[in-house]
N, C-alpha and C. Protein backbone atom coordinates (compact mmCIF):
# COMPACT_ATOMS: atom_id res chain seq x y z
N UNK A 1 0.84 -1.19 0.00
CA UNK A 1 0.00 0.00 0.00
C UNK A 1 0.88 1.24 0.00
N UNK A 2 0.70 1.85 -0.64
CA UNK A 2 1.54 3.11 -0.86
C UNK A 2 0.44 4.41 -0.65
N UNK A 3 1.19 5.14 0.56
CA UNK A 3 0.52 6.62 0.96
C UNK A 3 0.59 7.56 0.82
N UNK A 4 -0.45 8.73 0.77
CA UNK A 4 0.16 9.99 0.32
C UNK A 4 -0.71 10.60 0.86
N UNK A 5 0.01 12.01 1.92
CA UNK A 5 -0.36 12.85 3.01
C UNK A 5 -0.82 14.22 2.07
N UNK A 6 -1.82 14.79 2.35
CA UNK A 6 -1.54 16.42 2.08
C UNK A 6 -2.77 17.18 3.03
N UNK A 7 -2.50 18.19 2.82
CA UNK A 7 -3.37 19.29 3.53
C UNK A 7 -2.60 20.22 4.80
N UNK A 8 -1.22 19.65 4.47
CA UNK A 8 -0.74 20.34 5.44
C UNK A 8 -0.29 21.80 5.44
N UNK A 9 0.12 23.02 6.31
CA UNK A 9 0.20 24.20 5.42
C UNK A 9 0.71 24.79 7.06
N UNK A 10 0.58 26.33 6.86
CA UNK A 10 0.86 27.28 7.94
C UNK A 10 -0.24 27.44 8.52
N UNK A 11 -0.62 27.91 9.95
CA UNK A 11 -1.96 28.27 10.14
C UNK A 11 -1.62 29.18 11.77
N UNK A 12 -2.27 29.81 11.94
CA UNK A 12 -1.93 30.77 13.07
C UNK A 12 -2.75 29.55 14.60
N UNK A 13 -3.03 30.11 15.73
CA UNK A 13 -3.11 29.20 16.60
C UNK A 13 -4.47 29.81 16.77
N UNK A 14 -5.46 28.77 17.16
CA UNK A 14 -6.44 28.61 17.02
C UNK A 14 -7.43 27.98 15.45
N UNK A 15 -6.15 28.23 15.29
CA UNK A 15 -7.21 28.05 13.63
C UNK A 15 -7.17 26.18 13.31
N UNK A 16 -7.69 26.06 12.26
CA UNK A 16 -7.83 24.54 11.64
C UNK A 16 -7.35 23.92 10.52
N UNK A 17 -6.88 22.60 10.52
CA UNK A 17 -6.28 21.83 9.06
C UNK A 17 -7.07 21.06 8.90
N UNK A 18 -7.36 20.38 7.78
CA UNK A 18 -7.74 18.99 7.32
C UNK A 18 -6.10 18.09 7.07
N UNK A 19 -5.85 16.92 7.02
CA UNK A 19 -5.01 16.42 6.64
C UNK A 19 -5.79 15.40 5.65
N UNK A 20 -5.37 14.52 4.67
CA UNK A 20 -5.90 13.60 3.99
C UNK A 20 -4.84 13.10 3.65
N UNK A 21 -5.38 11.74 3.58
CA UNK A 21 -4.22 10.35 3.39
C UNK A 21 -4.96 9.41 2.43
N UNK A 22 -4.42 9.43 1.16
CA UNK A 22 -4.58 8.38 0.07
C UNK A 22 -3.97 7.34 -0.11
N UNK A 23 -4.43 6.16 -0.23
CA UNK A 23 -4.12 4.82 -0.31
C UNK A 23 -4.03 4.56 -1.92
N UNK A 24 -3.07 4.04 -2.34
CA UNK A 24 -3.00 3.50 -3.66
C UNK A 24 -4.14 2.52 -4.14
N UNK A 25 -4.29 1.53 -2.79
CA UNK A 25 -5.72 0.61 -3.48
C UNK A 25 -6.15 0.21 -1.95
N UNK A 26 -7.13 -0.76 -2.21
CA UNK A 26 -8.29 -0.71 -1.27
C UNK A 26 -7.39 -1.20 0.61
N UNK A 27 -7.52 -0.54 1.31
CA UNK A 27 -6.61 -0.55 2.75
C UNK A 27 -7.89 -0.85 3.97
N UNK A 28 -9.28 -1.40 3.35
CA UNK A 28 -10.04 -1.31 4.63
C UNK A 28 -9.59 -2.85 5.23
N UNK A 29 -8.51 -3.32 4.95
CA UNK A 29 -8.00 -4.46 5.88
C UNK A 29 -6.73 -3.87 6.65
N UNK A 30 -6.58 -3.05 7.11
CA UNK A 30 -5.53 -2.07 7.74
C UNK A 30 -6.24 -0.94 8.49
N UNK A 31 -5.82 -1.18 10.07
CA UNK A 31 -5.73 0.05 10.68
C UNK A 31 -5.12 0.92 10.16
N UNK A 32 -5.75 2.34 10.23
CA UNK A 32 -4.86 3.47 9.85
C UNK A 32 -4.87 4.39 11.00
N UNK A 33 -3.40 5.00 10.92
CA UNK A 33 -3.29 5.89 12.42
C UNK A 33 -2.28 7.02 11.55
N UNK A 34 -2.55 8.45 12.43
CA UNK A 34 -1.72 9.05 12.68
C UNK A 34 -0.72 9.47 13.03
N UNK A 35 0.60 9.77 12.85
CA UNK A 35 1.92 9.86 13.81
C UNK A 35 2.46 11.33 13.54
N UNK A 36 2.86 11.96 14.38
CA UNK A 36 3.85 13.39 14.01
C UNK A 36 4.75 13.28 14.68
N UNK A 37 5.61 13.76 14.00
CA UNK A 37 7.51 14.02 14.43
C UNK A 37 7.73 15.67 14.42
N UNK A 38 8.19 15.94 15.54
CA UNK A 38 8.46 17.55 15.70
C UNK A 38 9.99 17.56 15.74
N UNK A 39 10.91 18.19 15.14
CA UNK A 39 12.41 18.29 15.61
C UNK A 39 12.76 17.88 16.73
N UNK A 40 13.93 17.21 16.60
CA UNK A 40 14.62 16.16 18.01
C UNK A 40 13.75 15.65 18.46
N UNK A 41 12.80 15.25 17.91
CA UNK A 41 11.91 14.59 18.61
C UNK A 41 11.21 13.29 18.57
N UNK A 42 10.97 12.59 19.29
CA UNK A 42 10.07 11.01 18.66
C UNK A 42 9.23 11.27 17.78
N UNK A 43 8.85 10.12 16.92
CA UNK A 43 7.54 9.97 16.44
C UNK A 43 6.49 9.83 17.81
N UNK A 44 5.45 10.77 17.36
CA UNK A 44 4.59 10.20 18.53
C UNK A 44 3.18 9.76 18.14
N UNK A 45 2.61 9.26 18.43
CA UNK A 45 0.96 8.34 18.08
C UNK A 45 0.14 10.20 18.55
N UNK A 46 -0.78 10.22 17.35
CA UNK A 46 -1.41 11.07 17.43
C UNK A 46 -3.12 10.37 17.33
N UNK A 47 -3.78 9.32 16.66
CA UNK A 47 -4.80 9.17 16.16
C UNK A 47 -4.84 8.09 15.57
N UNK A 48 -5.88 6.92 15.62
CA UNK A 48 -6.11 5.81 14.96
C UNK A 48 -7.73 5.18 14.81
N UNK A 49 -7.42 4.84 13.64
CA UNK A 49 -8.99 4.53 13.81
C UNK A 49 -9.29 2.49 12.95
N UNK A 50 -10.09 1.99 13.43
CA UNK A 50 -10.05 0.49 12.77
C UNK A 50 -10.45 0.47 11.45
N UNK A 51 -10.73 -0.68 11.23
CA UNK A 51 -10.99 -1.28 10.01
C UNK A 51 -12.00 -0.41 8.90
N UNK A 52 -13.39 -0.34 10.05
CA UNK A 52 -14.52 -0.11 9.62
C UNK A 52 -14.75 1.40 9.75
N UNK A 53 -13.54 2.11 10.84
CA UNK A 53 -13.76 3.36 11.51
C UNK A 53 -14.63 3.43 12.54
N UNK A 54 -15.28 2.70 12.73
CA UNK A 54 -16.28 2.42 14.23
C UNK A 54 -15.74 2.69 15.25
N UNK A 55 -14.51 2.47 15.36
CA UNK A 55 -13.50 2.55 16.73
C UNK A 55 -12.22 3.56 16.85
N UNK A 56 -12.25 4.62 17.51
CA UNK A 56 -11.35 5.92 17.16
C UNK A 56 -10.67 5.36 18.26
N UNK A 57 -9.08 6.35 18.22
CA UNK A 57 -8.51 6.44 19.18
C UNK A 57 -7.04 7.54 19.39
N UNK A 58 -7.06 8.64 20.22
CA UNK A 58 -6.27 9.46 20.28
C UNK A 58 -5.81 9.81 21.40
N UNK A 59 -4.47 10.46 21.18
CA UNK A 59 -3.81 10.73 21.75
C UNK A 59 -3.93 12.20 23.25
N UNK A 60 -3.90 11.91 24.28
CA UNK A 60 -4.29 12.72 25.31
C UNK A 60 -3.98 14.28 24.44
N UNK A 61 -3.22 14.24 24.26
CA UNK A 61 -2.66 15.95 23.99
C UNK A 61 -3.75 16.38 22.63
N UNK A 62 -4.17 15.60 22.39
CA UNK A 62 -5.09 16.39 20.78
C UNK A 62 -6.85 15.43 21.11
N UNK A 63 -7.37 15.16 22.13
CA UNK A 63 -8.04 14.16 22.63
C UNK A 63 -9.13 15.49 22.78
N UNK A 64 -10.41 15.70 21.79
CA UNK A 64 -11.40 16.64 21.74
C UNK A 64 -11.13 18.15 20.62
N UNK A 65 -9.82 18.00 19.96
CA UNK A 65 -9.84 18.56 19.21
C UNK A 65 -9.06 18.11 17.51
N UNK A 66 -8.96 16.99 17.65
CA UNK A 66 -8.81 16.48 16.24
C UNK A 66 -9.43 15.19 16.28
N UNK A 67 -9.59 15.24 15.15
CA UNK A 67 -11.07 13.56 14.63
C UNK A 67 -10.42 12.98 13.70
N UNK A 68 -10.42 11.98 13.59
CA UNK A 68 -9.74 11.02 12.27
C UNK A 68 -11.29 10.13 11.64
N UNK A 69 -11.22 10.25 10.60
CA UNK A 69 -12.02 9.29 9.73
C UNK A 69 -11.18 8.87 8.88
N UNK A 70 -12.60 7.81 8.19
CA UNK A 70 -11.93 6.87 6.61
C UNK A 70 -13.09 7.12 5.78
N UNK A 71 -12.90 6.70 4.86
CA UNK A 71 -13.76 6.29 3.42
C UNK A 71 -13.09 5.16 2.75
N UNK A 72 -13.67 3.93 3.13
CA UNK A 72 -12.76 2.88 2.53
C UNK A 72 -13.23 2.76 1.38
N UNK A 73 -14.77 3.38 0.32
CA UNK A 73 -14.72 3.57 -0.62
C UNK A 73 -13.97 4.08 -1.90
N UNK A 74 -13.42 5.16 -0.77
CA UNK A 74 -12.35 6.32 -1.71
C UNK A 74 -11.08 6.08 -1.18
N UNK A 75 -10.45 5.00 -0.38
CA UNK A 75 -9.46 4.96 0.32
C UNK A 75 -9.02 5.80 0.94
N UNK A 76 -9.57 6.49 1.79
CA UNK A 76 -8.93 7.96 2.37
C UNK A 76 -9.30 7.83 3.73
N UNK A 77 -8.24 8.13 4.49
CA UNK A 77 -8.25 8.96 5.58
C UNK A 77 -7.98 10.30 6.05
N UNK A 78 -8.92 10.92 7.06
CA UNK A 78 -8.78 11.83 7.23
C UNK A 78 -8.17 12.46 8.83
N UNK A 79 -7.74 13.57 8.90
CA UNK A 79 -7.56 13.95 10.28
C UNK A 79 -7.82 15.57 10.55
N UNK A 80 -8.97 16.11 10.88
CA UNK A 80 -9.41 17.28 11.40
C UNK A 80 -9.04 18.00 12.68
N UNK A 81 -8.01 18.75 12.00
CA UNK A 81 -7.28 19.33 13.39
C UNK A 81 -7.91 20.97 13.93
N UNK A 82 -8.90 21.04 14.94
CA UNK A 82 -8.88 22.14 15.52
C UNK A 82 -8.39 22.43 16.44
N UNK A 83 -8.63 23.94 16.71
CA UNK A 83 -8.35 24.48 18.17
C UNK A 83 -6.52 24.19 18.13
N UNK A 84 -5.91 24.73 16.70
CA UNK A 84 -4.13 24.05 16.87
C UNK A 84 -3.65 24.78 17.39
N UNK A 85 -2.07 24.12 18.21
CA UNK A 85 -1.69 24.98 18.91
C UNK A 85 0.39 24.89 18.50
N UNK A 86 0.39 25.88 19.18
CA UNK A 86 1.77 26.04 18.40
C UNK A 86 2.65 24.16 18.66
N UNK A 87 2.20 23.75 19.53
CA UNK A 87 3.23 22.41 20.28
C UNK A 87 2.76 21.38 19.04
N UNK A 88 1.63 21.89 18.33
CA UNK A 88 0.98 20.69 16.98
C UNK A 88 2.25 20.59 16.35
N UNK A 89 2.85 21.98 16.26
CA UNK A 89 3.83 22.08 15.01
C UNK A 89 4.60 20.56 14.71
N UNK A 90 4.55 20.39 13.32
CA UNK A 90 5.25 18.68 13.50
C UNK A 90 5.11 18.64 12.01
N UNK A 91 5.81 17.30 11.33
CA UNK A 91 5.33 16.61 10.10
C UNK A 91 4.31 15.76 10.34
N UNK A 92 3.23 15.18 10.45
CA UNK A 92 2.07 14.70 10.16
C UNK A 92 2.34 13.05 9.08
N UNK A 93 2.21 12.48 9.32
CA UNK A 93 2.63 10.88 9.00
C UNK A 93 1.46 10.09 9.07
N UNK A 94 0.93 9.87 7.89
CA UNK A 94 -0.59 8.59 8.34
C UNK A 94 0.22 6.99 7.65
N UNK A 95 -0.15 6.17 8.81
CA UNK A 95 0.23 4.82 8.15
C UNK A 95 -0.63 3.75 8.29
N UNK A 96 -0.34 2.49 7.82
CA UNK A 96 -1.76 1.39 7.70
C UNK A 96 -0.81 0.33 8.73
N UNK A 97 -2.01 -0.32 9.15
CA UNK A 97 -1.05 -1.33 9.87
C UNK A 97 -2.18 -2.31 9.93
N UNK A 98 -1.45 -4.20 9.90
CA UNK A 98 -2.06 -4.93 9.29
C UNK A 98 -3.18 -5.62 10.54
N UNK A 99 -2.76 -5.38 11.58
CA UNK A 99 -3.07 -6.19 12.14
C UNK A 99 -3.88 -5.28 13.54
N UNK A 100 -3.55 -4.47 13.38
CA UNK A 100 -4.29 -3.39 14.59
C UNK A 100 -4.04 -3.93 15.90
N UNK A 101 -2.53 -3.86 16.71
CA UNK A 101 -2.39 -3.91 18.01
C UNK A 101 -1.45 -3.27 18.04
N UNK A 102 -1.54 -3.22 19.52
CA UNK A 102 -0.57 -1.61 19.91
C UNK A 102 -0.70 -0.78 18.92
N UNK A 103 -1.51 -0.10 18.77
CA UNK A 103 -1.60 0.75 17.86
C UNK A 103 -0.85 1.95 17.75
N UNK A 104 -0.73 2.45 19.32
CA UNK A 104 0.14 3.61 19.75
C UNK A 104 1.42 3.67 19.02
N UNK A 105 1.78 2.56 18.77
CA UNK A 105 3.28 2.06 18.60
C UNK A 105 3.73 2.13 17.12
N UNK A 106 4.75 3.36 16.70
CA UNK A 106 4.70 3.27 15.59
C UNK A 106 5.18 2.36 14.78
N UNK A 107 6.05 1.11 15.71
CA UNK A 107 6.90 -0.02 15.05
C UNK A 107 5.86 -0.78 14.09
N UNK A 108 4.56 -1.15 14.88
CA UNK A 108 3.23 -1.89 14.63
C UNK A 108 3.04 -1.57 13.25
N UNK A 109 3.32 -0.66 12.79
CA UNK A 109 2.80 0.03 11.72
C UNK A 109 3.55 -0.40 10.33
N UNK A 110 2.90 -1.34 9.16
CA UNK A 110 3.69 -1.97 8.03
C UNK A 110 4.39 -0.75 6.82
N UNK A 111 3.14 0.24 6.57
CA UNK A 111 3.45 1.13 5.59
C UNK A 111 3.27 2.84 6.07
N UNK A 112 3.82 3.44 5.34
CA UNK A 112 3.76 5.02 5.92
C UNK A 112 3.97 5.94 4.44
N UNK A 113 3.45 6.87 4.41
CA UNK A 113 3.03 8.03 4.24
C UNK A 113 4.58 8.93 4.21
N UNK A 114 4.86 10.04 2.90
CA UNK A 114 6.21 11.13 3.26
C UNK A 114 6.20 11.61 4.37
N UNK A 115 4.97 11.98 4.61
CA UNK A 115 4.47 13.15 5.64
C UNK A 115 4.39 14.47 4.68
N UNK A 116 3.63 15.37 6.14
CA UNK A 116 2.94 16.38 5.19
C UNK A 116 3.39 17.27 6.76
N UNK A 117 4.01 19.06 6.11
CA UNK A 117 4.46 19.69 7.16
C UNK A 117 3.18 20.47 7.88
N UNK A 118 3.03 20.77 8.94
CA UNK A 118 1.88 21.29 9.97
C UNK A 118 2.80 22.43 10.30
N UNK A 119 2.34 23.96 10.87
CA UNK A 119 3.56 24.36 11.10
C UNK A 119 2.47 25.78 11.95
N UNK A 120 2.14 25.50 12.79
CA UNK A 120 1.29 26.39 13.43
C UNK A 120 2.43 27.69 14.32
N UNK A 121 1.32 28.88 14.21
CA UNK A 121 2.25 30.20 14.77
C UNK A 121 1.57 30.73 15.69
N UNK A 122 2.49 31.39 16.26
CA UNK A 122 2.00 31.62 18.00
C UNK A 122 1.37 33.17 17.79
């Protein structure tokens, strides 16, 4: 499965992104999750959602202000970031993973996404 991130851009704080993540072909047998990397910094688990999307799951620090969906019709995932704040700032990384455990964990994860830059201002 091969991914591809966009929607990422500049945005002042408070304001909002969409991110979108395209799948080359059909991925509704793959968890898909979120990850961002900020300078010197880990990858960290931002957002995941299952098979069907029935089952979300995020990360304390963005937990009421960003939503992840799918469309396994259109292969896409999505990630709706409000309320951003300068600490969002990061590259943005969506990946599929086959088997959906530990999800948090970005090892878990088979395929990934360039990433797409986020770059919020104070």
């Amino acid at each position: 499965v091969q991914l591809v991130e966009s929607g990422g851009g500049l945005v002042q704080t408070g304001g909002s992104l969409r991110l979108s993540c395209a799948a080359s072909h059909s991925f509704s047998s793959y968890f898909m999750g979120w990850f961002r990397q900020a300078p010197g910094k880990e990858r960290e688990f931002v957002a995941a959602a299952s098979w069907r999307g029935d089952m979300t799951y995020y990360a304390d620090a963005v937990k009421g202000r960003f939503t992840i969906s799918r469309d396994n019709v259109k292969n896409a995932v999505h990630l709706q970031m409000n309320s951003l704040k300068p600490e969002d700032t990061a590259v943005y990384y969506c990946a599929a993973d086959r088997f959906g455990n530990t999800i948090k964990s970005p090892d878990n994860y088979d395929y990934w996404g360039q990433g797409t830059q986020v770059t919020v201002s104070s």
